[in-house]
C-alpha atoms as a PDB file:
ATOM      1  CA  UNK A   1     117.207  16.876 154.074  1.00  0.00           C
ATOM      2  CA  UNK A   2     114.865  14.511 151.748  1.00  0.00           C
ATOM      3  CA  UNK A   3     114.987  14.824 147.680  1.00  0.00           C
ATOM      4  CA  UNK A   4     111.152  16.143 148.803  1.00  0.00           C
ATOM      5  CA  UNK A   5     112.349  18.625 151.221  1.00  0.00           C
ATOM      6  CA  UNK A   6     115.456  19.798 148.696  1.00  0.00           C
ATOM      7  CA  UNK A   7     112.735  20.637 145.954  1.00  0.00           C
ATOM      8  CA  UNK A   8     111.712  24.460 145.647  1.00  0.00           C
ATOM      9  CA  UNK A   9     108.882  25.520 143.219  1.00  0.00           C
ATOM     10  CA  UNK A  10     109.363  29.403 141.960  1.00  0.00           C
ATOM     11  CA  UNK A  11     106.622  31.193 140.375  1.00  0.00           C
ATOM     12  CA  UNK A  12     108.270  33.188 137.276  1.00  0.00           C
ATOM     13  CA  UNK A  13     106.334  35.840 135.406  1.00  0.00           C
ATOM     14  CA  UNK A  14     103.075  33.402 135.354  1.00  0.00           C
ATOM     15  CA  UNK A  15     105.297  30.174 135.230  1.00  0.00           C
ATOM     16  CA  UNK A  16     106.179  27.522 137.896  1.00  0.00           C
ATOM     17  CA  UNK A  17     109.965  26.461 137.346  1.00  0.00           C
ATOM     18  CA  UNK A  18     110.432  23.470 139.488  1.00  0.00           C
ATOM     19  CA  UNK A  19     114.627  23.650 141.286  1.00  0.00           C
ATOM     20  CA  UNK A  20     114.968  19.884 142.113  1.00  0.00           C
ATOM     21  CA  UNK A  21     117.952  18.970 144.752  1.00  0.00           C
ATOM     22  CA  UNK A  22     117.766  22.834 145.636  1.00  0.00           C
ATOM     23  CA  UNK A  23     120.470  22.864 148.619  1.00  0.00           C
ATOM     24  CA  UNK A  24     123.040  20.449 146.083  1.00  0.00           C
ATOM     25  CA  UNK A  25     126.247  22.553 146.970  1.00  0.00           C
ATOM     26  CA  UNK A  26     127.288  23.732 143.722  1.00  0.00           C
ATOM     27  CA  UNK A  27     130.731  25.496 144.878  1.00  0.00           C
ATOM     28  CA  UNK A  28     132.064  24.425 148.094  1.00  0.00           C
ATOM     29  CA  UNK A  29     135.733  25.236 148.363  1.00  0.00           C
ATOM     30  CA  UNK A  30     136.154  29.257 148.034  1.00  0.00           C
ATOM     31  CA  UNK A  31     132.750  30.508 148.349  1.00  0.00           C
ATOM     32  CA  UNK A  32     129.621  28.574 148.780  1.00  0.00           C
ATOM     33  CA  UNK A  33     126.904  28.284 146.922  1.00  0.00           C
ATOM     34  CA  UNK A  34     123.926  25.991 145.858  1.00  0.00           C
ATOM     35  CA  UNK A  35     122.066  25.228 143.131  1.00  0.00           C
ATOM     36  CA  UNK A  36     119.183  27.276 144.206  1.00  0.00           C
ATOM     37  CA  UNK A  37     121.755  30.201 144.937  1.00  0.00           C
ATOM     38  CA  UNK A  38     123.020  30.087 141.276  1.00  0.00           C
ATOM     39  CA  UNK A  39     119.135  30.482 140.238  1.00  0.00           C
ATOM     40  CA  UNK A  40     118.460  33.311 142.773  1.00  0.00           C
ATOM     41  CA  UNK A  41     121.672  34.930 140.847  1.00  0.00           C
ATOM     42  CA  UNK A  42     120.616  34.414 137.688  1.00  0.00           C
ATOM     43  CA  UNK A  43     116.886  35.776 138.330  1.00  0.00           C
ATOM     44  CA  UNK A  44     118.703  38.746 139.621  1.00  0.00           C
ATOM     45  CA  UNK A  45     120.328  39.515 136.926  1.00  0.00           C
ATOM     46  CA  UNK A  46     117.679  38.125 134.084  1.00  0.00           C
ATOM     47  CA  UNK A  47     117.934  41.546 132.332  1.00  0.00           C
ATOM     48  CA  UNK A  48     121.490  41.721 131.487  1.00  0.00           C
ATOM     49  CA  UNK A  49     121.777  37.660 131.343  1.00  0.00           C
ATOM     50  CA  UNK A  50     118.660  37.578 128.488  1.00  0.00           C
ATOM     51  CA  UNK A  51     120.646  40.373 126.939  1.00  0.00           C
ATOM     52  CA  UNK A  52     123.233  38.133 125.606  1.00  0.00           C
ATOM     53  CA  UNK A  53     121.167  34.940 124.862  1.00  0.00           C
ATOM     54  CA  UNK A  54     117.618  35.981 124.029  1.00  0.00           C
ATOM     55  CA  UNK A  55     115.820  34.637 120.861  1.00  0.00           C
ATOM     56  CA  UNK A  56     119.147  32.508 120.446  1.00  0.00           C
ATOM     57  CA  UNK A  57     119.847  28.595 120.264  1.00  0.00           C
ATOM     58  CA  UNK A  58     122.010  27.345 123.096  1.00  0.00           C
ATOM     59  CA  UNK A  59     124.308  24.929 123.558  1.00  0.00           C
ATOM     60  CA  UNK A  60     123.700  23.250 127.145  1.00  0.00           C
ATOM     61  CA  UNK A  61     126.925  22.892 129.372  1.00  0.00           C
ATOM     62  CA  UNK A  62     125.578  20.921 132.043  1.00  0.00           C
ATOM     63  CA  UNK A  63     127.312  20.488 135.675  1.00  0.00           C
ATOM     64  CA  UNK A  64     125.315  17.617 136.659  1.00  0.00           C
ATOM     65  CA  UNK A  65     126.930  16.858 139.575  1.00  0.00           C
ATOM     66  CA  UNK A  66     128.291  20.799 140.867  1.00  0.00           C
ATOM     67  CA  UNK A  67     129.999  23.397 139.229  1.00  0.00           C
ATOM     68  CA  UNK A  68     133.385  21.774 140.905  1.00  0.00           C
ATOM     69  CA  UNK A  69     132.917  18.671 138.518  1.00  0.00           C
ATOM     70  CA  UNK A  70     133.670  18.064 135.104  1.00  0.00           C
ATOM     71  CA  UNK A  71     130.707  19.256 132.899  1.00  0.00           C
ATOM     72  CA  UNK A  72     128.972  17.478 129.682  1.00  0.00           C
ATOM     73  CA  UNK A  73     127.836  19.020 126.475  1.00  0.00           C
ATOM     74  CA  UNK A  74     124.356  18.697 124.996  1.00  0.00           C
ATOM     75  CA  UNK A  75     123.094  20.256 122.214  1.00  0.00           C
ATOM     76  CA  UNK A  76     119.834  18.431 121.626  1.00  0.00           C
ATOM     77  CA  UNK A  77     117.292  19.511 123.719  1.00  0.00           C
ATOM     78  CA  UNK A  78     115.526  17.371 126.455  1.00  0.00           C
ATOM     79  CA  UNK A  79     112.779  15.600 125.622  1.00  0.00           C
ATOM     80  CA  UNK A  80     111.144  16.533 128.832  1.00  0.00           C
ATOM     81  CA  UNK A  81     110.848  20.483 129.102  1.00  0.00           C
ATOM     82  CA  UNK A  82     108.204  22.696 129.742  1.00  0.00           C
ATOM     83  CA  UNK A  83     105.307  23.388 126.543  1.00  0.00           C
ATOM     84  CA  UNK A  84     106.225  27.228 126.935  1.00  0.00           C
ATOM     85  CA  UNK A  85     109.904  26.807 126.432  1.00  0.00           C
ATOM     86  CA  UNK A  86     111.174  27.355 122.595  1.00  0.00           C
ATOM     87  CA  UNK A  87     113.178  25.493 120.402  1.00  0.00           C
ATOM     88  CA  UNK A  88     114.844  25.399 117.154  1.00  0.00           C
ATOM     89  CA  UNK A  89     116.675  22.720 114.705  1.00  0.00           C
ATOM     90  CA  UNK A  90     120.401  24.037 113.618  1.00  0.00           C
ATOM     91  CA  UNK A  91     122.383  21.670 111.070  1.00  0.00           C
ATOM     92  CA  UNK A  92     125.769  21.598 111.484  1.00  0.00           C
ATOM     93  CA  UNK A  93     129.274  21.427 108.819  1.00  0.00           C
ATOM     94  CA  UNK A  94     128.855  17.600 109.908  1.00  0.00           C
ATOM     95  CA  UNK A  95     125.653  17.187 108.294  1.00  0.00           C
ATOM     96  CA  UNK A  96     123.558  16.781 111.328  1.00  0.00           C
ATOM     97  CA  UNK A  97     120.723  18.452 113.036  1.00  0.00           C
ATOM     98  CA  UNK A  98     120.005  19.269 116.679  1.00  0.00           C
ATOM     99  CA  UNK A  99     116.427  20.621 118.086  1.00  0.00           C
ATOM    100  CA  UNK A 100     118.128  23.282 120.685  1.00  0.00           C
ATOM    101  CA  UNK A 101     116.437  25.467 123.240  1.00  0.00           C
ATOM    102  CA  UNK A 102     115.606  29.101 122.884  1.00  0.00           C
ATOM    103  CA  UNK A 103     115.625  30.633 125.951  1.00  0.00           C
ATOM    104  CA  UNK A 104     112.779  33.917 125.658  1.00  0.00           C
ATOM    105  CA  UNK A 105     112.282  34.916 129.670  1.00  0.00           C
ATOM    106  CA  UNK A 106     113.768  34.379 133.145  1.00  0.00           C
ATOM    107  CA  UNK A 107     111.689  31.504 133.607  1.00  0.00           C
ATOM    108  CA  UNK A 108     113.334  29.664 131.009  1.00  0.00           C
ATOM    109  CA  UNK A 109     116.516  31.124 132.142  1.00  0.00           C
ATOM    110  CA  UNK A 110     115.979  29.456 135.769  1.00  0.00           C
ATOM    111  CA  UNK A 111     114.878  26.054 134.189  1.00  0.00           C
ATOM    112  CA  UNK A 112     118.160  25.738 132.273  1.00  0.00           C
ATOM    113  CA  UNK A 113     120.093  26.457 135.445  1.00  0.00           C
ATOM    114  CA  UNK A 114     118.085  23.610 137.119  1.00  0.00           C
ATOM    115  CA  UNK A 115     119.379  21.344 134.405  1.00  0.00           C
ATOM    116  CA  UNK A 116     123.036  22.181 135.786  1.00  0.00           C
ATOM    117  CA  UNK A 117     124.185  25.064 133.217  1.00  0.00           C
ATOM    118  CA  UNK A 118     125.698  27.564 135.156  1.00  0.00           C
ATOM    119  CA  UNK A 119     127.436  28.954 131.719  1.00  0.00           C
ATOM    120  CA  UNK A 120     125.399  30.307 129.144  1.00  0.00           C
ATOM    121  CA  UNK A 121     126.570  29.501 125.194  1.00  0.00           C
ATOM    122  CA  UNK A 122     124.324  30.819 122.558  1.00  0.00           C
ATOM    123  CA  UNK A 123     125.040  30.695 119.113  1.00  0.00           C
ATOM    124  CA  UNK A 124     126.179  34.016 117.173  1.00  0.00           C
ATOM    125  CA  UNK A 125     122.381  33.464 115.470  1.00  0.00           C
ATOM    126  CA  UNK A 126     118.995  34.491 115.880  1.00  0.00           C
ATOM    127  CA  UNK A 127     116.345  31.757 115.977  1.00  0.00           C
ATOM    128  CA  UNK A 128     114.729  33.500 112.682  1.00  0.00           C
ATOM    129  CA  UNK A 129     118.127  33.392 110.669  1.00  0.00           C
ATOM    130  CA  UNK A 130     120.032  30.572 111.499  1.00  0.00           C
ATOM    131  CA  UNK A 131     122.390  30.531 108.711  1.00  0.00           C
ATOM    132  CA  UNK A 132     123.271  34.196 109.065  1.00  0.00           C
ATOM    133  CA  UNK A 133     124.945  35.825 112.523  1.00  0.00           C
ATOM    134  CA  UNK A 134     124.573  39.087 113.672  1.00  0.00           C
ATOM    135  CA  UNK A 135     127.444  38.788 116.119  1.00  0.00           C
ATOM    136  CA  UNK A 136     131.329  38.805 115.237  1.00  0.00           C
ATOM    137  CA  UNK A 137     132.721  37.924 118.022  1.00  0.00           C
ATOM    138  CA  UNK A 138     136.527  38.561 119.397  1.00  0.00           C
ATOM    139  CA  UNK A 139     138.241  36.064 121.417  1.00  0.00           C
ATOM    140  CA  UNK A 140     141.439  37.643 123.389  1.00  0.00           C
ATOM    141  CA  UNK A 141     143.165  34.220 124.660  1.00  0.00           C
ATOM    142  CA  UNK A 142     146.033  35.536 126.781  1.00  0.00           C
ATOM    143  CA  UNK A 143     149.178  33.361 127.013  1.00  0.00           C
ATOM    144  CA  UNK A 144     150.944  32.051 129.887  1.00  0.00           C
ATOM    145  CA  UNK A 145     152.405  34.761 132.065  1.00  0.00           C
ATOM    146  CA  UNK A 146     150.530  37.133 129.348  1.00  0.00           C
ATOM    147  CA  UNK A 147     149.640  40.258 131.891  1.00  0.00           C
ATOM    148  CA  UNK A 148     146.269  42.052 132.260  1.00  0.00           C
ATOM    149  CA  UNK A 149     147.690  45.337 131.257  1.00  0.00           C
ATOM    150  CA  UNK A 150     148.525  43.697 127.867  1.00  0.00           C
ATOM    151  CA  UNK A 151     145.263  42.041 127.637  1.00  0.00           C
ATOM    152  CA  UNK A 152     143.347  45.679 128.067  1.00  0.00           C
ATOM    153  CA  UNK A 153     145.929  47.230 125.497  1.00  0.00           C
ATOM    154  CA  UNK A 154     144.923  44.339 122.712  1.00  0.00           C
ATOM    155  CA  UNK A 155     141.407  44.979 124.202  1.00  0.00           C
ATOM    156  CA  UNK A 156     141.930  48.945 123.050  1.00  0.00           C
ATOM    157  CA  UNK A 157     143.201  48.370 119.870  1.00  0.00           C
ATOM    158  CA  UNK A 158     140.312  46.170 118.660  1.00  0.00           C
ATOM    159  CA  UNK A 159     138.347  48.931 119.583  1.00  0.00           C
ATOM    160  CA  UNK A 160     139.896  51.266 117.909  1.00  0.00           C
ATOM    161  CA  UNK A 161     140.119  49.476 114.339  1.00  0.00           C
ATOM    162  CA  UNK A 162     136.577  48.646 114.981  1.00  0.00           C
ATOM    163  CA  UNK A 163     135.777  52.812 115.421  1.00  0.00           C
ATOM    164  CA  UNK A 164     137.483  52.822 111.988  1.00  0.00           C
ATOM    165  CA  UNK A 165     135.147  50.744 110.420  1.00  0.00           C
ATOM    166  CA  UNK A 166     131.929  52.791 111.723  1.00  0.00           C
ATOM    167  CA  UNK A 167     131.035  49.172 114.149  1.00  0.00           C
ATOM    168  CA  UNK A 168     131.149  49.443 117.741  1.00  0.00           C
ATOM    169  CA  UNK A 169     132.641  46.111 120.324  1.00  0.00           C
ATOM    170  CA  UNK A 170     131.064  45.607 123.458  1.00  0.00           C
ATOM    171  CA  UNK A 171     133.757  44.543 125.684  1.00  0.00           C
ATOM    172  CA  UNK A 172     133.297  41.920 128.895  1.00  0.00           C
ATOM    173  CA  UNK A 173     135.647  39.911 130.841  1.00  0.00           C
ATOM    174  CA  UNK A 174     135.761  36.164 129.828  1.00  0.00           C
ATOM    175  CA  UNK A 175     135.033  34.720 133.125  1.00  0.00           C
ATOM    176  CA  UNK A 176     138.931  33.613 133.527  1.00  0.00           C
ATOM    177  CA  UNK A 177     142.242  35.897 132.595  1.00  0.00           C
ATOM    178  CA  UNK A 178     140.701  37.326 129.103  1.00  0.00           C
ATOM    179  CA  UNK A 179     137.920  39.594 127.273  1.00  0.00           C
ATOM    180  CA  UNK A 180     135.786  38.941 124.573  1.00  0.00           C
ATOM    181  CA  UNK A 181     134.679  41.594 122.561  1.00  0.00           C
ATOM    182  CA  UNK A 182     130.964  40.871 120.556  1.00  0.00           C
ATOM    183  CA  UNK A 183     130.585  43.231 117.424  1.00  0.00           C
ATOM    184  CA  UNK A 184     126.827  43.631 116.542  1.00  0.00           C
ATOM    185  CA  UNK A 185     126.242  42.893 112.388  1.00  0.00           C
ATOM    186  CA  UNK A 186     123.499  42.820 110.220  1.00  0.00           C
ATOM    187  CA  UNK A 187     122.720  38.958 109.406  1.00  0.00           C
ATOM    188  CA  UNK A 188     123.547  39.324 105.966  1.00  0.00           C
ATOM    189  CA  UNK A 189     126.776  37.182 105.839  1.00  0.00           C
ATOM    190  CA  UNK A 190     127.597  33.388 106.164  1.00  0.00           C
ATOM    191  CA  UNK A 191     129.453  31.749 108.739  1.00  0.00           C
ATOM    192  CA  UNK A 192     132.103  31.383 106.810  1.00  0.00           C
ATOM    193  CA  UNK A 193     132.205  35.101 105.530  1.00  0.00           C
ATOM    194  CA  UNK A 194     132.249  36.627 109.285  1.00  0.00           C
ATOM    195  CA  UNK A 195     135.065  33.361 110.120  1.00  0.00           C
ATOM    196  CA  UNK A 196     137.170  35.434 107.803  1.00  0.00           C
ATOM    197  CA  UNK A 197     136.450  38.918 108.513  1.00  0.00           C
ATOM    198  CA  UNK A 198     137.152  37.339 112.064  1.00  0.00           C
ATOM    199  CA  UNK A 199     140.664  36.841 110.362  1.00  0.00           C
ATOM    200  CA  UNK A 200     141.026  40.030 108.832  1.00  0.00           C
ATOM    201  CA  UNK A 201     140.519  41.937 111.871  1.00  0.00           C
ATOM    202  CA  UNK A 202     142.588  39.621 114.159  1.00  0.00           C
ATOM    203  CA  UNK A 203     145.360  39.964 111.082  1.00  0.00           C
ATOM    204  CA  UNK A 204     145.264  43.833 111.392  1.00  0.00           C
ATOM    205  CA  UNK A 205     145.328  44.029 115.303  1.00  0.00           C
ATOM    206  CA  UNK A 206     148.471  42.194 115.667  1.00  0.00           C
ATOM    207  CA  UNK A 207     150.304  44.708 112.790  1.00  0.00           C
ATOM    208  CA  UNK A 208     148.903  47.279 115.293  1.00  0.00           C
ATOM    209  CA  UNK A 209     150.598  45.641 117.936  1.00  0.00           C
ATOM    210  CA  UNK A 210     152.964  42.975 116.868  1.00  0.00           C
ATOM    211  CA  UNK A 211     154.474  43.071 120.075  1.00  0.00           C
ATOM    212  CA  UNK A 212     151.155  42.221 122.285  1.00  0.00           C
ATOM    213  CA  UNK A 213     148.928  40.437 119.743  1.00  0.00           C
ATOM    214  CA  UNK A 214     149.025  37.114 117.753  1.00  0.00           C
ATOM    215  CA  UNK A 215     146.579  35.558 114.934  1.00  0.00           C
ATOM    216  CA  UNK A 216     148.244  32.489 114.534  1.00  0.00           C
ATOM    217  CA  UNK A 217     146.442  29.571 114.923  1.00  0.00           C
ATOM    218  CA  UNK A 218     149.620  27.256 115.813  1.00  0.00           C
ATOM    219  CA  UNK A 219     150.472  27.291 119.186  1.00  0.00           C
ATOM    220  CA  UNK A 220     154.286  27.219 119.119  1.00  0.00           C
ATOM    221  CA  UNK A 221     153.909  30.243 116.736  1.00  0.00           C
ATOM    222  CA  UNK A 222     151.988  32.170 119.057  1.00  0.00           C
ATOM    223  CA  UNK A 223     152.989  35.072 121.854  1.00  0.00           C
ATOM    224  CA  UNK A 224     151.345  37.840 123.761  1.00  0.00           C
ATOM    225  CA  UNK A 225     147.473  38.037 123.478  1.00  0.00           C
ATOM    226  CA  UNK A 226     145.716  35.469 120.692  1.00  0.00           C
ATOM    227  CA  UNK A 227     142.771  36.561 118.985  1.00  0.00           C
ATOM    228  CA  UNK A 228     140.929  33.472 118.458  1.00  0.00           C
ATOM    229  CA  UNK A 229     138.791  34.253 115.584  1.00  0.00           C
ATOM    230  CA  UNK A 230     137.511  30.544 115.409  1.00  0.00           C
ATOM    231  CA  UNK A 231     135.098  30.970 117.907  1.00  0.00           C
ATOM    232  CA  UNK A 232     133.276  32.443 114.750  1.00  0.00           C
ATOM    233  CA  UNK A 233     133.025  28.955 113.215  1.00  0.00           C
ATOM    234  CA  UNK A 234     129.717  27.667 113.164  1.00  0.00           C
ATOM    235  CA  UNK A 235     129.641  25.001 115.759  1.00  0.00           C
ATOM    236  CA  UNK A 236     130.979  26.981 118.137  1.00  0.00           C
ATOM    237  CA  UNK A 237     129.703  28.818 121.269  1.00  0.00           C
ATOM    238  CA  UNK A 238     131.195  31.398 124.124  1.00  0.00           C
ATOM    239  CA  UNK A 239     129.535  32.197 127.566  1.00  0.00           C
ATOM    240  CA  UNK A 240     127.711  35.073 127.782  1.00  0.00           C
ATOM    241  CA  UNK A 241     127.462  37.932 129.364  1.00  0.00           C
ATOM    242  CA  UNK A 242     126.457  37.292 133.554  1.00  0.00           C
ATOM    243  CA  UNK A 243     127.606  33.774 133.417  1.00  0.00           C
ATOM    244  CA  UNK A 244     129.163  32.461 136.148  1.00  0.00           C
ATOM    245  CA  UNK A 245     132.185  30.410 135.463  1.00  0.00           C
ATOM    246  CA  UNK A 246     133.635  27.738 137.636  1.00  0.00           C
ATOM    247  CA  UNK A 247     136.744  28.856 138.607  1.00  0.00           C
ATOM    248  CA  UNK A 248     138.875  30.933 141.167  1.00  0.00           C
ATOM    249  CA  UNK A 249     136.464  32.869 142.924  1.00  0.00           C
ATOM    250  CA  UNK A 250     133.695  31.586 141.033  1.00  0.00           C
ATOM    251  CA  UNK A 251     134.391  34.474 138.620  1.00  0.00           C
ATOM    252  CA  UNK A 252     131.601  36.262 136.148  1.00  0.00           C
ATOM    253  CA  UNK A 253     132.097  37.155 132.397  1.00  0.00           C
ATOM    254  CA  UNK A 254     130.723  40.778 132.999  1.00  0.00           C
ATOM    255  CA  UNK A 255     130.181  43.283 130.306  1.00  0.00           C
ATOM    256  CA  UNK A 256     132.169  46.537 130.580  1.00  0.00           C
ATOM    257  CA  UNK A 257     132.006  50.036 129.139  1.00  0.00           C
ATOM    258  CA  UNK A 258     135.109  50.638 127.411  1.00  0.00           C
ATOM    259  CA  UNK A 259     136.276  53.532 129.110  1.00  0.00           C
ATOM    260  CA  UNK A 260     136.296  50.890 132.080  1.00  0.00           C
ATOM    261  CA  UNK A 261     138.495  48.568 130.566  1.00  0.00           C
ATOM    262  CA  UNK A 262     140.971  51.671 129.872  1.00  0.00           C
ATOM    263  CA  UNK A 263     141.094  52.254 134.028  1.00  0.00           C
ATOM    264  CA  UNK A 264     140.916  48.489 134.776  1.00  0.00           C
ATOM    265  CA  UNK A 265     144.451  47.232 136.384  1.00  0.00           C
ATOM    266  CA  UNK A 266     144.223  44.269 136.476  1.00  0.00           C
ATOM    267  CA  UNK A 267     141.481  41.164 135.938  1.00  0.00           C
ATOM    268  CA  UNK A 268     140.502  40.736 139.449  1.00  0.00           C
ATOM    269  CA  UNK A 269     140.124  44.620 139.761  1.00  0.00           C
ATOM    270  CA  UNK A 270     137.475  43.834 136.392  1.00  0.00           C
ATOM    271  CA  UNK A 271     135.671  40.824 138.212  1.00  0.00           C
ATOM    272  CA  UNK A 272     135.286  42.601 141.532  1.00  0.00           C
ATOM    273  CA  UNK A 273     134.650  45.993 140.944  1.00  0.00           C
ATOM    274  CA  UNK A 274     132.507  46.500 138.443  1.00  0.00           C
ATOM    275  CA  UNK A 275     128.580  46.140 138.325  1.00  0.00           C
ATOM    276  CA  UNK A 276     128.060  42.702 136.326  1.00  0.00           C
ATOM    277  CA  UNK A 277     126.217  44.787 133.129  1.00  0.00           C
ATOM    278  CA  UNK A 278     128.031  48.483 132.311  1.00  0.00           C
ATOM    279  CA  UNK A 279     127.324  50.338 129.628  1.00  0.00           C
ATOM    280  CA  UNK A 280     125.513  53.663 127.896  1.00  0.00           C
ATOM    281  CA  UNK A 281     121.910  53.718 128.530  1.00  0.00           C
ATOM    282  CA  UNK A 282     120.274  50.613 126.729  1.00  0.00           C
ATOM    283  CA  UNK A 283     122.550  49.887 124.011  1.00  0.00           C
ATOM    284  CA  UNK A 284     121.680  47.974 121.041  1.00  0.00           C
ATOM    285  CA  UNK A 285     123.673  45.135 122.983  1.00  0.00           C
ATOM    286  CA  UNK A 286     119.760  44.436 124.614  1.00  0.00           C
ATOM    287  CA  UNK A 287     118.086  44.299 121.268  1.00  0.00           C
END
């Protein structure tokens, strides 16, 4: 098929999103799926997938060449973009600045794709406050030959301290053998003030369950299930909710209700089974 032929134009709530190289195979060896697949998934699910990264600066993860090859980072972005599509400067600890893209409707969720970025990585920040998150967000990093079971357990007892503390997690899977856990704040605090509450509460999980859980940050001194509160830093990002990852199976990172994650036995049994956005009516998780 010609680079003509390959090119699909979608109209998108009033906008024309242009899928170039639409048949590219984007995973070919388990399942099998193009680029223009991954789009049609994405504009599937644009309710739950804006959920996570609406109104938010995003780091673009680009698999260039298929979800199968290794992927590049790009913060900045391209100089070439649609005049309806958002953007935003963040500065950085190093002292520089990047114009990133805001992503506001499915159409701008199906041009990013196009560029390659099958993972979506906003910042913990609203394009209005960028120096303040409203997300904490809990990383549970499961060690080699670290079980499901134990992951959901650690999973539970975040939860619970959290109930303690009047806040409420939402729980998904991470895409691969963990969960993250993003705690809804009011953007009153610095980066560095929610890095250590990030601390505190990954301190006070593994007293809960010293067996399971481990804050420490050097890897020799680690066991069980580590809560990797530096994703709170401020350069970094985590994929959101409905993005697919590429690995095994092509796996999600689904959200899921937390009574789910009590009956879940195991991480496939989370990937497979559930619907990829569960929770109680429209939680503030959509606002």
């Amino acid at each position: 098929m010609g680079k003509e032929e390959s090119t699909e134009v979608l109209s998108i709530e009033g906008y024309e999103v242009r899928v170039t190289q639409a048949d590219k195979p984007y995973l070919s060896k388990q399942t099998k799926l193009s680029k223009l697949d991954i789009v049609r998934y994405y504009l599937a699910v644009a309710r739950g997938a804006l959920g996570g990264i609406r109104d938010r600066p995003l780091v673009l993860k680009r698999f260039v060449n298929g979800a199968e090859s290794e992927a590049c980072y790009q913060k900045r972005a391209p100089t070439q973009r649609p005049p309806w599509l958002r953007t935003t400067r963040l500065a950085f600890p190093s002292g520089r600045t990047a114009e990133e893209v805001v992503i506001d409707n499915a159409a701008g969720l199906a041009w990013i794709v196009n560029l390659g970025c099958i993972e979506l990585r906003p910042h913990p920040v609203r394009s209005g406050d960028l120096d303040h998150p409203d997300e904490l967000r809990v990383d549970l990093d499961p060690g080699p030959g670290v079980s499901w079971v134990d992951v959901r357990q650690v999973a539970l007892e975040v939860r619970s301290l959290l109930e303690e503390m009047g806040l409420r997690g939402w729980p998904k899977t991470s895409g691969s053998r963990g969960m993250h856990v993003n705690v809804r704040i009011y953007p009153q605090w610095t980066f560095a003030e929610v890095r250590r509450a990030a601390i505190t509460l990954s301190r006070a999980v593994e007293r809960r369950a010293p067996a399971l859980a481990s804050s420490k940050w050097w890897k020799e001194e680690r066991h069980g299930v580590f809560l990797d509160y530096n994703q709170n830093a401020k350069d970094r990002t985590t994929c959101s909710a409905c993005s697919v990852r590429p690995l095994v199976l092509s796996a999600l990172t689904r959200i899921a209700h937390s009574r789910r994650v009590s009956l879940s036995r195991n991480v496939k049994d989370e990937h497979e089974h559930f619907p990829p956005f569960i929770c109680d009516g429209e939680p503030n998780f959509f606002a």
